[in-house]
Each structure stands twice: as C-alpha cells, then as structure tokens.
C-alpha atoms as a PDB file:
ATOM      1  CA  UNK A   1     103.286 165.343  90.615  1.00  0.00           C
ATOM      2  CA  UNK A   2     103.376 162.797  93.479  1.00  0.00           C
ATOM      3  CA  UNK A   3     100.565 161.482  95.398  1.00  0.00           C
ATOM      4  CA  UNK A   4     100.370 162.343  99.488  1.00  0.00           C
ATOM      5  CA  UNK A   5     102.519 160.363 101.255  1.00  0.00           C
ATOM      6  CA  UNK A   6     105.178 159.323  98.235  1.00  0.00           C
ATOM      7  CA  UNK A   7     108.528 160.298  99.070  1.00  0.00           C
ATOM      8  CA  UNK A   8     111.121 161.436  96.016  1.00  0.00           C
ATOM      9  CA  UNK A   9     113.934 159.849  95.351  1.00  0.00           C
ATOM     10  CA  UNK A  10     117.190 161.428  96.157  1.00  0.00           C
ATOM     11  CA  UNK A  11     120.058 161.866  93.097  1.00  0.00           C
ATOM     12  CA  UNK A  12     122.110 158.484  93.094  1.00  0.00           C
ATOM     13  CA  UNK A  13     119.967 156.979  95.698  1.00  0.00           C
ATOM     14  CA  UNK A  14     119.394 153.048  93.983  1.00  0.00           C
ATOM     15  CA  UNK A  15     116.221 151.063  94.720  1.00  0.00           C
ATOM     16  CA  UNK A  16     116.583 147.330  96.247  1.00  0.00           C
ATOM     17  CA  UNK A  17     114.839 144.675  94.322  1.00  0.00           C
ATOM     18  CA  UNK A  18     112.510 142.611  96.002  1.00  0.00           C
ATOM     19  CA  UNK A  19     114.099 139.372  96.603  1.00  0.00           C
ATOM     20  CA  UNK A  20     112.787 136.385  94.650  1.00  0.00           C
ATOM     21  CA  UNK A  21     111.449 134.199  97.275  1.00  0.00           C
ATOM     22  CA  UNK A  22     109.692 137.141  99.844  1.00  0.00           C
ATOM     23  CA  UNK A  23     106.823 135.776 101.510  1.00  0.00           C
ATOM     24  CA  UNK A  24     103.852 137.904 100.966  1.00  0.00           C
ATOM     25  CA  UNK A  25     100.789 137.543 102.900  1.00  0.00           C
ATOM     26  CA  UNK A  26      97.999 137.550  99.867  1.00  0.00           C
ATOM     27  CA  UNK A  27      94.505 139.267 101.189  1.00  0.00           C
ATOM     28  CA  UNK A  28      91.295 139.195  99.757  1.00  0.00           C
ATOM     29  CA  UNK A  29      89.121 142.173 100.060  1.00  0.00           C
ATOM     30  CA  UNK A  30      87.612 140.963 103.266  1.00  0.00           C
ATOM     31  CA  UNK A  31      91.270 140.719 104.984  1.00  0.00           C
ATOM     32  CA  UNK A  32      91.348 137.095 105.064  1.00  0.00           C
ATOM     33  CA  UNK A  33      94.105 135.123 103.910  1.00  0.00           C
ATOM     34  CA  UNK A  34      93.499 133.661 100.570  1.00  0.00           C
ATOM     35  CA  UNK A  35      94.291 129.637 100.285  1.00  0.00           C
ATOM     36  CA  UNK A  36      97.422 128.947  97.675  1.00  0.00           C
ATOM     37  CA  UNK A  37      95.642 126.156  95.266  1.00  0.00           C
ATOM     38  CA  UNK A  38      98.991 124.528  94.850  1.00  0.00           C
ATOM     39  CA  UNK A  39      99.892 123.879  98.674  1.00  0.00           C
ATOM     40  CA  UNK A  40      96.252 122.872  99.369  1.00  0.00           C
ATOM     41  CA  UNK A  41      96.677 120.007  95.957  1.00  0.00           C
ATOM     42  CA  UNK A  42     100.221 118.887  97.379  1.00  0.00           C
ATOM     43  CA  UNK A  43      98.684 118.616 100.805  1.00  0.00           C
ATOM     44  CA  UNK A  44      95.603 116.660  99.774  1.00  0.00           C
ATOM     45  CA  UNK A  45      97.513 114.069  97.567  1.00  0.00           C
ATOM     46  CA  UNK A  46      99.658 113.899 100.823  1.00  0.00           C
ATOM     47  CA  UNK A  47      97.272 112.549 102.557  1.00  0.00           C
ATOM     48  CA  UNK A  48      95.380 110.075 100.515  1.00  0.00           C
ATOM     49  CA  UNK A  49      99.099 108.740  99.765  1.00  0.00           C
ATOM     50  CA  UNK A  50      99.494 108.182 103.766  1.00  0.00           C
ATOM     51  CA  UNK A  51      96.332 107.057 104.178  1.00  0.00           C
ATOM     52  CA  UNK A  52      96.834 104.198 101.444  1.00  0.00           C
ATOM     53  CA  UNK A  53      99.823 103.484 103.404  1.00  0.00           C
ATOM     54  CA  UNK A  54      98.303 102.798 106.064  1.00  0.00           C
ATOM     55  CA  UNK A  55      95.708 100.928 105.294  1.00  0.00           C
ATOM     56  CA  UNK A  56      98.311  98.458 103.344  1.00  0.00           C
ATOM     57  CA  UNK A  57     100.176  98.278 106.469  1.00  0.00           C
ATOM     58  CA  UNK A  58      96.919  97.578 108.165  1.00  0.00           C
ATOM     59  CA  UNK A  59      96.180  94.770 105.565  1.00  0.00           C
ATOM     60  CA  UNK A  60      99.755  93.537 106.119  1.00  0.00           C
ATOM     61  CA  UNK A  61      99.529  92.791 109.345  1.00  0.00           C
ATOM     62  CA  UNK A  62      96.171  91.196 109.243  1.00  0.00           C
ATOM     63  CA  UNK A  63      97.419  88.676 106.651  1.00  0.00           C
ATOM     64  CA  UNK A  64     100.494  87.971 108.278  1.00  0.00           C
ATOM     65  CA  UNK A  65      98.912  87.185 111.203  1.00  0.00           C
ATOM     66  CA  UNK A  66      96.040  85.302 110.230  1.00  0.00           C
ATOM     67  CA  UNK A  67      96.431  82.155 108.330  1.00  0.00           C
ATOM     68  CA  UNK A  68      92.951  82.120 107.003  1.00  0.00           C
ATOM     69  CA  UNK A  69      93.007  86.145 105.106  1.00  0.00           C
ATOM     70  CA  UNK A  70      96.623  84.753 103.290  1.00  0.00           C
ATOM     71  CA  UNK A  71      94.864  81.562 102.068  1.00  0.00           C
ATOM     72  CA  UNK A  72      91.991  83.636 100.719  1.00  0.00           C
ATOM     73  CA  UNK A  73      94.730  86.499  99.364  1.00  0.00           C
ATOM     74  CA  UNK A  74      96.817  83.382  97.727  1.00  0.00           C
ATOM     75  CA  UNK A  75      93.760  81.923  95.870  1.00  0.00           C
ATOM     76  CA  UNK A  76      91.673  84.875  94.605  1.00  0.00           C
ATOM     77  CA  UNK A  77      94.192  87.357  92.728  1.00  0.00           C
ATOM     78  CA  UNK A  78      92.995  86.456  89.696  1.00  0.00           C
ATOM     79  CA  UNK A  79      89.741  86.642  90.110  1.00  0.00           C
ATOM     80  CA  UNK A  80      90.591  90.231  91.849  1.00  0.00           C
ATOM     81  CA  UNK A  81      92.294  91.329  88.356  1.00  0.00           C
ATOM     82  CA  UNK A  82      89.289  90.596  86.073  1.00  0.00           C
ATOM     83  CA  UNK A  83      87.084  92.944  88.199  1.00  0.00           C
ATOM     84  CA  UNK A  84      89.592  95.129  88.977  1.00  0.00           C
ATOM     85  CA  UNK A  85      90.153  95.522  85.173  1.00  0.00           C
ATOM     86  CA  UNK A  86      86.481  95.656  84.087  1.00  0.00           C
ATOM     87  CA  UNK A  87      85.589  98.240  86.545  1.00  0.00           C
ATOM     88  CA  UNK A  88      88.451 100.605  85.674  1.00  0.00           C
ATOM     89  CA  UNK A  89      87.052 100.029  81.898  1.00  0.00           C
ATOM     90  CA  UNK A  90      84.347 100.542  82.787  1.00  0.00           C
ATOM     91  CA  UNK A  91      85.307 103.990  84.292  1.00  0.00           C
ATOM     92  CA  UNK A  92      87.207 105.485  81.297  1.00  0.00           C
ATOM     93  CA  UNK A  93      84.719 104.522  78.793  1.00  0.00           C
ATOM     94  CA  UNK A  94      81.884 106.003  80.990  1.00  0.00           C
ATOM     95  CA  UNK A  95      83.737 109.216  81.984  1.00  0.00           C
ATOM     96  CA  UNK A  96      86.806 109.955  80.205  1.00  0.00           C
ATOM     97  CA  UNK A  97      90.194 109.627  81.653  1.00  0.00           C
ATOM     98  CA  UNK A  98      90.529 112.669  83.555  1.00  0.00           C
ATOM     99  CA  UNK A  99      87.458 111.731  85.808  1.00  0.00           C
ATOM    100  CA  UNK A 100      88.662 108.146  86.542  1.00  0.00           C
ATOM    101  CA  UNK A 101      91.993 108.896  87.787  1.00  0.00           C
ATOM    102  CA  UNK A 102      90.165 111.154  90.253  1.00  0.00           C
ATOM    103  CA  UNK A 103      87.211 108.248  90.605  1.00  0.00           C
ATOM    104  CA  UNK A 104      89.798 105.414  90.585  1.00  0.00           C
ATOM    105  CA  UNK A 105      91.751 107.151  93.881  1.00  0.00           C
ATOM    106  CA  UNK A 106      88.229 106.586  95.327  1.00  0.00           C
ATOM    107  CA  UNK A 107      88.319 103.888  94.022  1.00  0.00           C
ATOM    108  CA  UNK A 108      91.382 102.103  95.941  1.00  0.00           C
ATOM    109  CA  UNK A 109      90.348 103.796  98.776  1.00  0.00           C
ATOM    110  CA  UNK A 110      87.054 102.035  99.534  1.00  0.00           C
ATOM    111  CA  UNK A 111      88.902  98.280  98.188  1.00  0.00           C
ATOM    112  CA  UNK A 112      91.279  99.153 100.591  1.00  0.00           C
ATOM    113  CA  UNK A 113      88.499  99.976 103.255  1.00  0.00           C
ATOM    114  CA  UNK A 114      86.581  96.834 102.079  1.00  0.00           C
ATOM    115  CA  UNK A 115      89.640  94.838 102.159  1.00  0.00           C
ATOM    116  CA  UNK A 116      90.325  95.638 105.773  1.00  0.00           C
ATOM    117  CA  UNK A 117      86.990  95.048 106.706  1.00  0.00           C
ATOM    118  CA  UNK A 118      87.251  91.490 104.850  1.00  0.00           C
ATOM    119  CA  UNK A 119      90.509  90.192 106.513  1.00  0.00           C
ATOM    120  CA  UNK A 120      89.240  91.632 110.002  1.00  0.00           C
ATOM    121  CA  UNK A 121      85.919  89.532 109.954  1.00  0.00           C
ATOM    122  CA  UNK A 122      88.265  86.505 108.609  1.00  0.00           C
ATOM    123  CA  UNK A 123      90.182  86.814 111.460  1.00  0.00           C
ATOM    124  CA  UNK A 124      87.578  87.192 114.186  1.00  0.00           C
ATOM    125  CA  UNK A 125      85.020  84.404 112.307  1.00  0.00           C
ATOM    126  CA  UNK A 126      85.048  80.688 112.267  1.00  0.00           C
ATOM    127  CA  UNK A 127      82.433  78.144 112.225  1.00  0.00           C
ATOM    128  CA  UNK A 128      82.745  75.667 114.543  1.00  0.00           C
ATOM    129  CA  UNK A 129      80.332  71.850 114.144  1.00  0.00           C
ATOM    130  CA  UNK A 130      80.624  69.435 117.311  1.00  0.00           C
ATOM    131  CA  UNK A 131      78.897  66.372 117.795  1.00  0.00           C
ATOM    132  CA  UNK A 132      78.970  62.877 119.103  1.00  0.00           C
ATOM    133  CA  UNK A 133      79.848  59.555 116.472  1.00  0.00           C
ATOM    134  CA  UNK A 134      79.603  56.143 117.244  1.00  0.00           C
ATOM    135  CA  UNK A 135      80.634  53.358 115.473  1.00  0.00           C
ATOM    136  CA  UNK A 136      82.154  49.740 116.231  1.00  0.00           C
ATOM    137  CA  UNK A 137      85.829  49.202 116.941  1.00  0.00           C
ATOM    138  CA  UNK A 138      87.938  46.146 115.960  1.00  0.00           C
ATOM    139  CA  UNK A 139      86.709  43.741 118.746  1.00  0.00           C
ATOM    140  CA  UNK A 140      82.952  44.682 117.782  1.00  0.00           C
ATOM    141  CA  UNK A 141      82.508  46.806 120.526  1.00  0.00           C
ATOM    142  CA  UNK A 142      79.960  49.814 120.410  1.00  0.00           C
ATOM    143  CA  UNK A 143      81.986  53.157 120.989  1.00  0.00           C
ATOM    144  CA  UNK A 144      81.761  56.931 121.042  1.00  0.00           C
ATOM    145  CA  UNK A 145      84.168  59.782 119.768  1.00  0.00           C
ATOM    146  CA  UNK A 146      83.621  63.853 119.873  1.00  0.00           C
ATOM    147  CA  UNK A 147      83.877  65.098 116.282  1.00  0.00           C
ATOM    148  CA  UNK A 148      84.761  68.412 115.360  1.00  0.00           C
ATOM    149  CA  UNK A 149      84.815  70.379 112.606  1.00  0.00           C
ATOM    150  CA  UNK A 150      86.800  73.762 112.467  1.00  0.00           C
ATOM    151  CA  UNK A 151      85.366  75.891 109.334  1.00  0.00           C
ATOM    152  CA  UNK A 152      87.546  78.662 108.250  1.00  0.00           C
ATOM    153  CA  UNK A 153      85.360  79.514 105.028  1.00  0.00           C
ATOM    154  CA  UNK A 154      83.838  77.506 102.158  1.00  0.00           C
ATOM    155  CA  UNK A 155      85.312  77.197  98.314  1.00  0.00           C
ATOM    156  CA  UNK A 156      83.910  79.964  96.164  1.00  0.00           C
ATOM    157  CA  UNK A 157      81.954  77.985  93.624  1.00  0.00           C
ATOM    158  CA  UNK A 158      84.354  78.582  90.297  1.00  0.00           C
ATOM    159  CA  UNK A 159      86.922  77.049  92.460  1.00  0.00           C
ATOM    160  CA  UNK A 160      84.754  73.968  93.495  1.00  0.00           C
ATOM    161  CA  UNK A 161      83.820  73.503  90.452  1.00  0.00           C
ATOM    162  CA  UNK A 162      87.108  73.774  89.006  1.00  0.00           C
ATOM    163  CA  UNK A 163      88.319  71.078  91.374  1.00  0.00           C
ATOM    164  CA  UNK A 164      85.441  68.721  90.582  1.00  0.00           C
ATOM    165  CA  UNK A 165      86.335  68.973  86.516  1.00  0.00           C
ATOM    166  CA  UNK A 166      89.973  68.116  87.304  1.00  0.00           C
ATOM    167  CA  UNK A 167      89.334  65.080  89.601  1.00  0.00           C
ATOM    168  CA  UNK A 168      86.204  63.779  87.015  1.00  0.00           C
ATOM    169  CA  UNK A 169      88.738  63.642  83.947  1.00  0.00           C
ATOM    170  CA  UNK A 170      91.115  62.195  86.342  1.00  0.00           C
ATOM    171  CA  UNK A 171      89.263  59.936  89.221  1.00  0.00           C
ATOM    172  CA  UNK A 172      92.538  58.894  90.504  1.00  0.00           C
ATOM    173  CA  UNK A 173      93.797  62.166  91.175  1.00  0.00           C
ATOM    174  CA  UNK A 174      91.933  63.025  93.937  1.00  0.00           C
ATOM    175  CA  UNK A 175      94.263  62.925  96.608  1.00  0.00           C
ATOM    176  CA  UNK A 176      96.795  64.684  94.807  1.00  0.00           C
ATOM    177  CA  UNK A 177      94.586  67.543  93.746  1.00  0.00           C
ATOM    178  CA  UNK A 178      93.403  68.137  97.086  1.00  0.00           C
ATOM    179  CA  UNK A 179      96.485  67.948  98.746  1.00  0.00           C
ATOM    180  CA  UNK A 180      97.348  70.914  96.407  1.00  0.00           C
ATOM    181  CA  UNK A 181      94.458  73.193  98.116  1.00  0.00           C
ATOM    182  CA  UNK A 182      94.912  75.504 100.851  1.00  0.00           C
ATOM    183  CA  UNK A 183      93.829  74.150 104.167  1.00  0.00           C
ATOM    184  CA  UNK A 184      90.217  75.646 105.166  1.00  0.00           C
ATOM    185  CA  UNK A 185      90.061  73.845 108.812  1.00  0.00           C
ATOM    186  CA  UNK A 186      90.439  70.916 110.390  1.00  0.00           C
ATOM    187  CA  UNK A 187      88.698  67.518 111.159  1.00  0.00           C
ATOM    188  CA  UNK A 188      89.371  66.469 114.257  1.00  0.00           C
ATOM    189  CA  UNK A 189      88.057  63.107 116.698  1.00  0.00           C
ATOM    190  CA  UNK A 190      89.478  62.649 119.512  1.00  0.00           C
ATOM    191  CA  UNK A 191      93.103  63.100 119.089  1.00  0.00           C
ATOM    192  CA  UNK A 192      93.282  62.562 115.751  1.00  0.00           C
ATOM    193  CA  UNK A 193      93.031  65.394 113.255  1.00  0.00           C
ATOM    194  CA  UNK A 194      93.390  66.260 109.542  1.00  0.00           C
ATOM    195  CA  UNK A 195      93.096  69.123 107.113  1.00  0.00           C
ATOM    196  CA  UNK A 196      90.220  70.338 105.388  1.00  0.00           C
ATOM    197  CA  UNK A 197      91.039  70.942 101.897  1.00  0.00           C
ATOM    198  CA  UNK A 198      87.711  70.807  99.977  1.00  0.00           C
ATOM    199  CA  UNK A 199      84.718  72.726 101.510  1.00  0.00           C
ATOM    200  CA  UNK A 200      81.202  73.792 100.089  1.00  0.00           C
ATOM    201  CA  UNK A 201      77.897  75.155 101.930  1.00  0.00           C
ATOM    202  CA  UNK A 202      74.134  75.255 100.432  1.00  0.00           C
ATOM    203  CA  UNK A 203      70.593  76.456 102.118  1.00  0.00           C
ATOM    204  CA  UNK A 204      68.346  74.212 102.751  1.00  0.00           C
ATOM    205  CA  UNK A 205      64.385  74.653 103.453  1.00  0.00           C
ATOM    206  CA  UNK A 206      65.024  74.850 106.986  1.00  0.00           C
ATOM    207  CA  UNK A 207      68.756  75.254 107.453  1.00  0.00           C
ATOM    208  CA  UNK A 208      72.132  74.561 105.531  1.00  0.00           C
ATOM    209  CA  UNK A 209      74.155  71.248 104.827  1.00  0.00           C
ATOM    210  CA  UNK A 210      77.933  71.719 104.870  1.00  0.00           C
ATOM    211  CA  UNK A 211      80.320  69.189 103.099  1.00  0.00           C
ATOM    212  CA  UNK A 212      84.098  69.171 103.948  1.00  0.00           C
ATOM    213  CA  UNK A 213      86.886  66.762 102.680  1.00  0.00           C
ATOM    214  CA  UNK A 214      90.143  65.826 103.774  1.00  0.00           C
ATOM    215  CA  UNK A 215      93.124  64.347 101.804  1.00  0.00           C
ATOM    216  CA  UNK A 216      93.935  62.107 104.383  1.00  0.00           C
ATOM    217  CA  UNK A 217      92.208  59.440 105.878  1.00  0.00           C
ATOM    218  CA  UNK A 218      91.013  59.516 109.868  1.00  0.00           C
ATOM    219  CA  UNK A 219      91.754  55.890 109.974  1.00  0.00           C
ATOM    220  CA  UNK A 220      90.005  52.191 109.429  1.00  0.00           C
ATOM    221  CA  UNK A 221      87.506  51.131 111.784  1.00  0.00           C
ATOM    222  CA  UNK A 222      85.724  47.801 112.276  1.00  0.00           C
ATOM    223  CA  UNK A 223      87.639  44.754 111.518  1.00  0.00           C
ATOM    224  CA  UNK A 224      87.398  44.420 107.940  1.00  0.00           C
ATOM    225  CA  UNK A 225      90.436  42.809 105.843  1.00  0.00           C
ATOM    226  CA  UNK A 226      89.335  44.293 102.955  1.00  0.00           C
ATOM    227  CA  UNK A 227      91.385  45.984 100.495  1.00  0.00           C
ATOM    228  CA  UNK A 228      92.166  49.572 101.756  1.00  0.00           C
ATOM    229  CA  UNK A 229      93.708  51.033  98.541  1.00  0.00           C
ATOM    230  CA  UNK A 230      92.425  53.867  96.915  1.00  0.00           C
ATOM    231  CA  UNK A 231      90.352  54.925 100.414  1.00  0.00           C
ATOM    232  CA  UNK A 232      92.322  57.686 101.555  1.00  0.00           C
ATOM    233  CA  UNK A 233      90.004  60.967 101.557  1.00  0.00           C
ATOM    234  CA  UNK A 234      88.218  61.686 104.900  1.00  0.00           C
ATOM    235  CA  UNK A 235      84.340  62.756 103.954  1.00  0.00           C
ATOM    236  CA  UNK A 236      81.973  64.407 106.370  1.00  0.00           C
ATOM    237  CA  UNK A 237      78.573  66.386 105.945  1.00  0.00           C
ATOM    238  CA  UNK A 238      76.902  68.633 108.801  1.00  0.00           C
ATOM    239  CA  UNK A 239      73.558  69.447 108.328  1.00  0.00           C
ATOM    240  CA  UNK A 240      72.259  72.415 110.388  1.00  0.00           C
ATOM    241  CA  UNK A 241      68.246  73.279 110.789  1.00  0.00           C
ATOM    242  CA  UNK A 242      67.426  77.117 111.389  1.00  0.00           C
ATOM    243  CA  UNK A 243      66.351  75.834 114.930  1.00  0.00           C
ATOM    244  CA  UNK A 244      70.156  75.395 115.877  1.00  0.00           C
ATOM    245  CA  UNK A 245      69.292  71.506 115.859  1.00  0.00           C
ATOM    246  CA  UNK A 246      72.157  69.406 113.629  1.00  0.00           C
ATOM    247  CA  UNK A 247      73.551  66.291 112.602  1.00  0.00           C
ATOM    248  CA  UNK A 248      75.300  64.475 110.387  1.00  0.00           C
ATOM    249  CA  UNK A 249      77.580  61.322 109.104  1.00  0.00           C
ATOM    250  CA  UNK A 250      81.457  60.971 108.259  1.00  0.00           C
ATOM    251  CA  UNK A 251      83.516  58.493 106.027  1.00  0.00           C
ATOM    252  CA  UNK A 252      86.856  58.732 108.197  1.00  0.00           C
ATOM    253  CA  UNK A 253      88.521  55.975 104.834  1.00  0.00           C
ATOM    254  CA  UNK A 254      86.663  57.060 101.631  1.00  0.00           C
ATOM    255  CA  UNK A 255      86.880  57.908  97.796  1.00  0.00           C
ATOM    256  CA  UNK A 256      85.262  60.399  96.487  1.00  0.00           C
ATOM    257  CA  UNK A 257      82.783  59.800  93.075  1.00  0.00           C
ATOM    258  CA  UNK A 258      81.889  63.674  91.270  1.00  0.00           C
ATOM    259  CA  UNK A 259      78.868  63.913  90.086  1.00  0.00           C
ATOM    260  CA  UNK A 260      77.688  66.367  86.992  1.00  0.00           C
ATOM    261  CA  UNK A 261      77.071  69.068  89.508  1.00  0.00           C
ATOM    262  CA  UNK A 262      80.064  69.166  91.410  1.00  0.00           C
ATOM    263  CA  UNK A 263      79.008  67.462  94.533  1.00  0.00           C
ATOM    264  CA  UNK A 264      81.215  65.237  95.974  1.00  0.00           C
ATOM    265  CA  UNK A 265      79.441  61.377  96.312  1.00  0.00           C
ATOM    266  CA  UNK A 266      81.443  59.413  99.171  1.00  0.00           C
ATOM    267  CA  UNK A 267      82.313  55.668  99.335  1.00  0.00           C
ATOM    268  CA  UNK A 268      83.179  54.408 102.697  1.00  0.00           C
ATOM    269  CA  UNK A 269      86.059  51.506 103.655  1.00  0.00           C
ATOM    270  CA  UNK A 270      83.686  48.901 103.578  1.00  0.00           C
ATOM    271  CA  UNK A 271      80.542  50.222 103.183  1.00  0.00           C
ATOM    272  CA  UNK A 272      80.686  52.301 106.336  1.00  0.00           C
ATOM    273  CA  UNK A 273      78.926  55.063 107.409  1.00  0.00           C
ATOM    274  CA  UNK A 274      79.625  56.832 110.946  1.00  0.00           C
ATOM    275  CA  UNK A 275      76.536  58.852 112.165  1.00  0.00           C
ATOM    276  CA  UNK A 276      77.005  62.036 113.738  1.00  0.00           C
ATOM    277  CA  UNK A 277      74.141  63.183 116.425  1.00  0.00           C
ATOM    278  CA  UNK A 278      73.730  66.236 118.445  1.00  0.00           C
ATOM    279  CA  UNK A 279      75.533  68.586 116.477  1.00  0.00           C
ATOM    280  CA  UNK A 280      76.220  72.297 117.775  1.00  0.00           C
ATOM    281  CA  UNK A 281      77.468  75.022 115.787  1.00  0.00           C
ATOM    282  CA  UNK A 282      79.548  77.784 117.442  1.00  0.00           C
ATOM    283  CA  UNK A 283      81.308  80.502 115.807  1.00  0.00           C
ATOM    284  CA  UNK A 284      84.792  81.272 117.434  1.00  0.00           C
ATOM    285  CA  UNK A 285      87.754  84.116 116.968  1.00  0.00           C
END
C-alpha cells in the first residue's frame, strides 16, 4: 500500500543514486539554514591565522623602520622566553592542555596587540634634555655650548646592573663593554656628537635625575697637559624637577668608578666638571 502522492515503479525501470557530493540545503524546523560546525571551525582558525599575519607584518615594519623597537627586540629575547615559558606553564598546569591551546591563541593575540602597541609608542617617543654649558677653553677664555641629549629609552635594570658587575671585576673594560651596547641616543654640543650607550632614570622627591654615558670622549677642554689616558667615556646627568625646571653637569673626558649599587661615579680630565643650566625637556617623534 503506498502513501498519496508515491508513484510505483515501473518493471525494469532502475533508480539513480544520489551522487556523493550533492549539496543539500540542511533546515531546521524553523526553515532556517542550519550552520555546518566544520566550515564555521575552518573559517574561524582562518582568521586568527591572518590576523597573526598581520599583525607580524605590522611588527615588521615597525622594527625595520625604527632603529630604537630593533635595539629593544635585539636585547630582550631572553628575557621574553622566561615569561613566555612560565606563563604557558603556568597555563597547562592551571587548566589542562586542551584549554591552553585555546587560551594560548589568546594568548599571542594580545602579545601581538601589546607588541604593536610597544614598538608604535617607541617610534613616536623620545626624550629630548637641552641646556646651556659653559666652561673655559684653552686660552682661559669663558665660553658657552648648547648641549643636547637625545633619549631613546633607559637600560632595564637587570641589564644595568649586569653591565656594572662586568666593568667592577674588570675596571679597565669599560670602554670596551660599552662600546658593545646598543646605542640609546646621542650626546651632542655643538657639532660634536657621540653615542649613548649606558642609560638609567630614577624619581626623585620632586622630579627625576637621568644619567647617560658615552664610550667616547666629547673632547679635552682647558689647557691641562695632564695625562689623558684612560679618560675616554663621556658622563652627563640631567636632573628634571616636576615643575619642568632642570639642570645638570657633564664630564665630556671621564672614567667611570661603579659603585655597590650600580651607579656609575664619574672622574673628569682634570678634575673638571661642566655645569649645565636651563635645561628643557621635550619629547619628540
């Protein structure tokens, strides 16, 4: 017995199989069409892989264009690693290793947002110290010179401190172990400049001192026949009050002494110290 509206088949009449790949247009009850989980989970890891992409690309081009983001990519990797590490630990401990991959995805999204954000502000931020020096020349005679200091960014701490071990257990190595460093900015006075190598900010009460170093020397001033050897750093220290007031001195020939708690100690060629008044601090791209 056939329901209404079945037809019989006719003697030697064949039926057509359904060809594997038919499209069929699944419906739930309300009519709708129903989502296929498997094209929804290729499309969604489609798009957090492009969008990793691009924000590498993003990164990329930051770095290569910005001298300051590659020095600060070149000399923190490890430090990037340990976290790196201890948070994804951290992560499968906590929730088992089904949950982190999907948390760890997350994960390198927002470092890669964070990352971004980092290299952008390096690239648009620099701190900028300008003053006035004076100081004696050779024939005695009372002269003045624009100083300016071009801040990139200050040492994270391990790394100062790390620098201020090796030159302690080696005094004479100064020089050589700052000349290793990336450059952080520049010193300049009139039309002489040279690279900062070493650089390290604290707060004050009312403001913040900043303390940069150079591996070379700025030059000899005065008319001293002393011995020159061993003076070949370039020290200078800005110190800014809340107020926007600042000033501050500079060793253009010095050697460095470390004390125990990392601070750099300057000696100046001969005992001199350069004075730097009316210091203004800018901040430029």
């Amino acid at each position: 017995m056939l329901a209404a509206g079945t037809s019989r088949r006719a003697p030697g009449e064949h039926i057509t199989a359904c060809p594997v790949d038919a499209t069929f247009d699944v419906r739930n009850a309300g009519g709708d069409s129903m989502p296929d989980p498997r094209r929804e989970q290729f499309l969604g890891r489609g798009g957090v892989a492009l969008g990793a992409l691009g924000l590498l690309l993003l990164a990329l081009l930051l770095i290569a264009s910005n001298p300051r983001a590659l020095s600060w990519v070149c000399t923190q990797p490890q430090l990037h690693r340990k976290r790196t590490a201890a948070t994804l630990d951290s992560l499968q401990t906590q929730l088992g290793p089904a949950v982190m991959l999907r948390t760890t995805r997350k994960h390198w999204l927002i470092s890669g947002l964070g990352l971004c954000a980092f290299l952008a502000g390096q690239a648009m931020a620099a701190d900028v110290y300008q003053g006035t020096a004076s100081f004696k020349n050779k024939a005695g005679k009372k002269v003045t010179a624009t100083v300016t200091i071009t801040l990139d960014r200050t040492m994270p701490d391990e790394e100062r401190m790390a620098v201020a071990e090796q030159v302690k257990a080696n005094p004479d190595s100064a020089k050589s172990v700052l000349a290793g460093k990336p450059q952080l900015g520049t010193i300049e006075a009139d039309d002489k400049s040279v690279p900062i190598r070493f650089a390290s900010g604290y707060a004050l009460d009312e403001g913040q001192n900043v303390i940069v170093l150079s591996d070379e020397p700025m030059g000899f001033i005065g008319g001293s026949r002393k011995s020159k050897k061993g003076f070949d750093l370039t020290y200078a220290m800005i110190s800014m009050k809340a107020s926007g007031a600042g000033k501050g001195e500079i060793r253009p020939a010095a050697r460095i002494k470390w004390m125990e708690s990392g601070a750099p100690a300057p000696v100046g060629y001969d005992n001199q110290i350069v004075w730097i008044e009316n210091v203004t601090k800018t901040t430029k791209p």
